[in-house]
N, C-alpha and C. Protein backbone atom coordinates (compact mmCIF):
# COMPACT_ATOMS: atom_id res chain seq x y z
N UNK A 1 105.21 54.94 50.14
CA UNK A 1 105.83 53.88 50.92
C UNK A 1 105.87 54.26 52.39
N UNK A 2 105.55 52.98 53.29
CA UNK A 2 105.91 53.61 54.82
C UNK A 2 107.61 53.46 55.01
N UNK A 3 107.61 53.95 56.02
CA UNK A 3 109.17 54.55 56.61
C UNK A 3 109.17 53.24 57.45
N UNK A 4 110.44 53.32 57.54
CA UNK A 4 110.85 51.73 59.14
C UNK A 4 110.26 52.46 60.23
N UNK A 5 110.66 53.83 60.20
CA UNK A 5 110.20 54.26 61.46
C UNK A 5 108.89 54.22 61.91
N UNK A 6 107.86 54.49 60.97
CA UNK A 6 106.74 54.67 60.68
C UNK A 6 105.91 52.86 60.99
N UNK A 7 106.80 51.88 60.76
CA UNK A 7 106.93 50.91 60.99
C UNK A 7 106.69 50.16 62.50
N UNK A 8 107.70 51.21 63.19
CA UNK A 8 107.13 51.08 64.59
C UNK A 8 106.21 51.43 65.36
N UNK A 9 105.71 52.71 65.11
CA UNK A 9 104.88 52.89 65.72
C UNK A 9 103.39 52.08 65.09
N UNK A 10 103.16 51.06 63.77
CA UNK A 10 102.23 50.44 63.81
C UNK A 10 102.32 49.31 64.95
N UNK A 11 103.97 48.94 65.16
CA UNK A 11 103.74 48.05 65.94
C UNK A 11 103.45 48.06 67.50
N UNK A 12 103.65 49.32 67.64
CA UNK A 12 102.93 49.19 68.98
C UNK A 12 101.85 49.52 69.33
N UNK A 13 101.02 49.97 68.29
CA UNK A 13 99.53 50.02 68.41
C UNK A 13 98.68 48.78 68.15
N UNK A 14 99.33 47.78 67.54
CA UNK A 14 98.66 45.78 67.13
C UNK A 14 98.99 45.45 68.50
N UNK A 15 100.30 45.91 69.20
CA UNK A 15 100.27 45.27 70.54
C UNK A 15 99.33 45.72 71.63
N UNK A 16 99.38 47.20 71.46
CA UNK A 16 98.01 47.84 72.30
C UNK A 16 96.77 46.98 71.92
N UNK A 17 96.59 46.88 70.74
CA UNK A 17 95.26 46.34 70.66
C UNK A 17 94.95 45.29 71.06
N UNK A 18 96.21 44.37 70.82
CA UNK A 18 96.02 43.03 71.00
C UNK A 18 95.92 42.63 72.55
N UNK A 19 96.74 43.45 73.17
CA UNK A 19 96.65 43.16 74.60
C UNK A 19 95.04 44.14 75.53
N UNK A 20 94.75 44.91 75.01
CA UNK A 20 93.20 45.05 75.08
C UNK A 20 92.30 43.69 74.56
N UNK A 21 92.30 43.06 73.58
CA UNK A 21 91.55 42.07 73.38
C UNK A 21 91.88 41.60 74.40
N UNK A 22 93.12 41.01 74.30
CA UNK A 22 92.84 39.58 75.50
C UNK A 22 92.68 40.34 76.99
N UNK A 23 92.55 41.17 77.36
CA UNK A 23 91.83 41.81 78.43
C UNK A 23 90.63 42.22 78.76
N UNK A 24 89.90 41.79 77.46
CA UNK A 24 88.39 41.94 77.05
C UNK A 24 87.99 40.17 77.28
N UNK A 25 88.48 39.78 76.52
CA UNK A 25 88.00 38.21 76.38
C UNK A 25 88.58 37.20 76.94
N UNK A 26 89.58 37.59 77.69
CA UNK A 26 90.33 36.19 78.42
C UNK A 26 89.81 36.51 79.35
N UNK A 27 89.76 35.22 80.47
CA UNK A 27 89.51 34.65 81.80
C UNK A 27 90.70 35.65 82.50
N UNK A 28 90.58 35.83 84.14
CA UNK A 28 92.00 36.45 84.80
C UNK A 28 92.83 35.20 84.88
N UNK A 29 94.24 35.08 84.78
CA UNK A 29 94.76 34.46 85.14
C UNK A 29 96.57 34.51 84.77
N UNK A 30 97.65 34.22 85.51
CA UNK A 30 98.65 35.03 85.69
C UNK A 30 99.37 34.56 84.01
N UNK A 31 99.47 33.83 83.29
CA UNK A 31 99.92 33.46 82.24
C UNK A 31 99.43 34.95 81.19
N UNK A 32 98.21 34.91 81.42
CA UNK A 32 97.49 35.75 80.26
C UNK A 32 97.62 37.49 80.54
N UNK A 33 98.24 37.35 81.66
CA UNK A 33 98.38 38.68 82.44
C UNK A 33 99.93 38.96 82.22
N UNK A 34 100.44 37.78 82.07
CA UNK A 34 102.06 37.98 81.88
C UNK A 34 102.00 38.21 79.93
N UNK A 35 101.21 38.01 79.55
CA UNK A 35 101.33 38.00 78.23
C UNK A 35 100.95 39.73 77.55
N UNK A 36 99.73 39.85 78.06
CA UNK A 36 99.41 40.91 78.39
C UNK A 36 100.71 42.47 78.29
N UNK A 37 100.91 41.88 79.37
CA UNK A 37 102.46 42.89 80.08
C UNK A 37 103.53 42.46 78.46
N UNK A 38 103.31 41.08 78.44
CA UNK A 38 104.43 41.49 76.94
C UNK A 38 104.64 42.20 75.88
N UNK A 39 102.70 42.26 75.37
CA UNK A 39 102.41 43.28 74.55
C UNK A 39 102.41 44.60 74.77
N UNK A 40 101.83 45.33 76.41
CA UNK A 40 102.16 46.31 76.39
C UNK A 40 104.23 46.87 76.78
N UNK A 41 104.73 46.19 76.86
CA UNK A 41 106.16 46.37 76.78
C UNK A 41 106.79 46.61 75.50
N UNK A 42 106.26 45.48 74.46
CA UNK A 42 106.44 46.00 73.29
C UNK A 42 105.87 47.06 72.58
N UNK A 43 104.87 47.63 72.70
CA UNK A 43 104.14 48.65 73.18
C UNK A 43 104.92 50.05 72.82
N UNK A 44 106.13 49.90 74.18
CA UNK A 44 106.62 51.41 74.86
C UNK A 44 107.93 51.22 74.27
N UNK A 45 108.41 50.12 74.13
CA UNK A 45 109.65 50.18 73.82
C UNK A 45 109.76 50.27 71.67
N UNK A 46 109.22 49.77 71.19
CA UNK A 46 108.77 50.45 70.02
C UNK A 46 108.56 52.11 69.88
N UNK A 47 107.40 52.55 70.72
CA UNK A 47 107.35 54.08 70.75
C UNK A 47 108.57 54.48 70.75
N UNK A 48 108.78 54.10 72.38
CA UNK A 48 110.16 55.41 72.42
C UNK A 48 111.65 55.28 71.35
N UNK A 49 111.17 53.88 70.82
CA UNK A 49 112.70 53.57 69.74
C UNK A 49 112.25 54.53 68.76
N UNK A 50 110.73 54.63 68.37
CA UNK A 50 110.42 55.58 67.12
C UNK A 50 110.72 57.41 67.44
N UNK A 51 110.44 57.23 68.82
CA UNK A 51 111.00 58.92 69.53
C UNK A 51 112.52 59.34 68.92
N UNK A 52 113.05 57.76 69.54
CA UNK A 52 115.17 58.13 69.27
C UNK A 52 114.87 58.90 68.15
N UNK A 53 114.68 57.43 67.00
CA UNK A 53 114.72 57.81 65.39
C UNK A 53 113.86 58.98 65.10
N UNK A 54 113.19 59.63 65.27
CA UNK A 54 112.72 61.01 64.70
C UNK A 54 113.24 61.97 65.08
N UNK A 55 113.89 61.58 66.76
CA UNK A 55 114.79 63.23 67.05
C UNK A 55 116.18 63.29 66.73
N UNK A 56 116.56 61.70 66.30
CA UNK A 56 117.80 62.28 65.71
C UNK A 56 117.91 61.89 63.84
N UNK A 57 116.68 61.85 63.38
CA UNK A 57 116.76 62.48 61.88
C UNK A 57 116.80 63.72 62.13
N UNK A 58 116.02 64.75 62.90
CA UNK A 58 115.38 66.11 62.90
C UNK A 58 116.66 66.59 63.26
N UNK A 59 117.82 65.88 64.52
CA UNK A 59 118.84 66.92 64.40
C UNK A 59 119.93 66.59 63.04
N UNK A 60 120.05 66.06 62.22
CA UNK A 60 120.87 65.42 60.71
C UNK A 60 120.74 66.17 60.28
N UNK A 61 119.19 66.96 60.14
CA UNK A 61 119.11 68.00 58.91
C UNK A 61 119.33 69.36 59.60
C-alpha cells in the first residue's frame, strides 16, 4: 500500500509534469502562465508538506 505521505510527493510530480506540458504545447500567454505557476506551487508546497511529515515521523520513533 502507498503511505498519504508517499501520496504527496506523487502529487507534485503530475503537477511538475503537467505544468511542463503546457509549457511545451501552449501558446505564451498570461492565463496559461498563471496556471502554470499554479502547478508549480502545488508542486513545492506538497514537497515540503511531505519534508514536515517524514521529519517528524523520524523524530516519534
Amino acid at each position: 500500500m502507498v503511505k498519504k505521505k508517499e501520496n504527496l510527493l506523487v502529487l507534485g510530480m503530475l503537477c511538475l509534469i503537467s505544468a511542463f506540458v503546457f509549457e511545451m504545447f501552449g501558446n505564451p500567454n498570461l492565463v496559461l502562465d498563471v496556471i502554470m505557476l499554479f502547478f508549480i506551487a502545488i508542486a513545492i508546497f506538497s514537497n515540503a508538506w511531505y519534508l514536515v511529515l517524514s521529519t517528524t515521523n523520524q523524530k516519534k520513533k
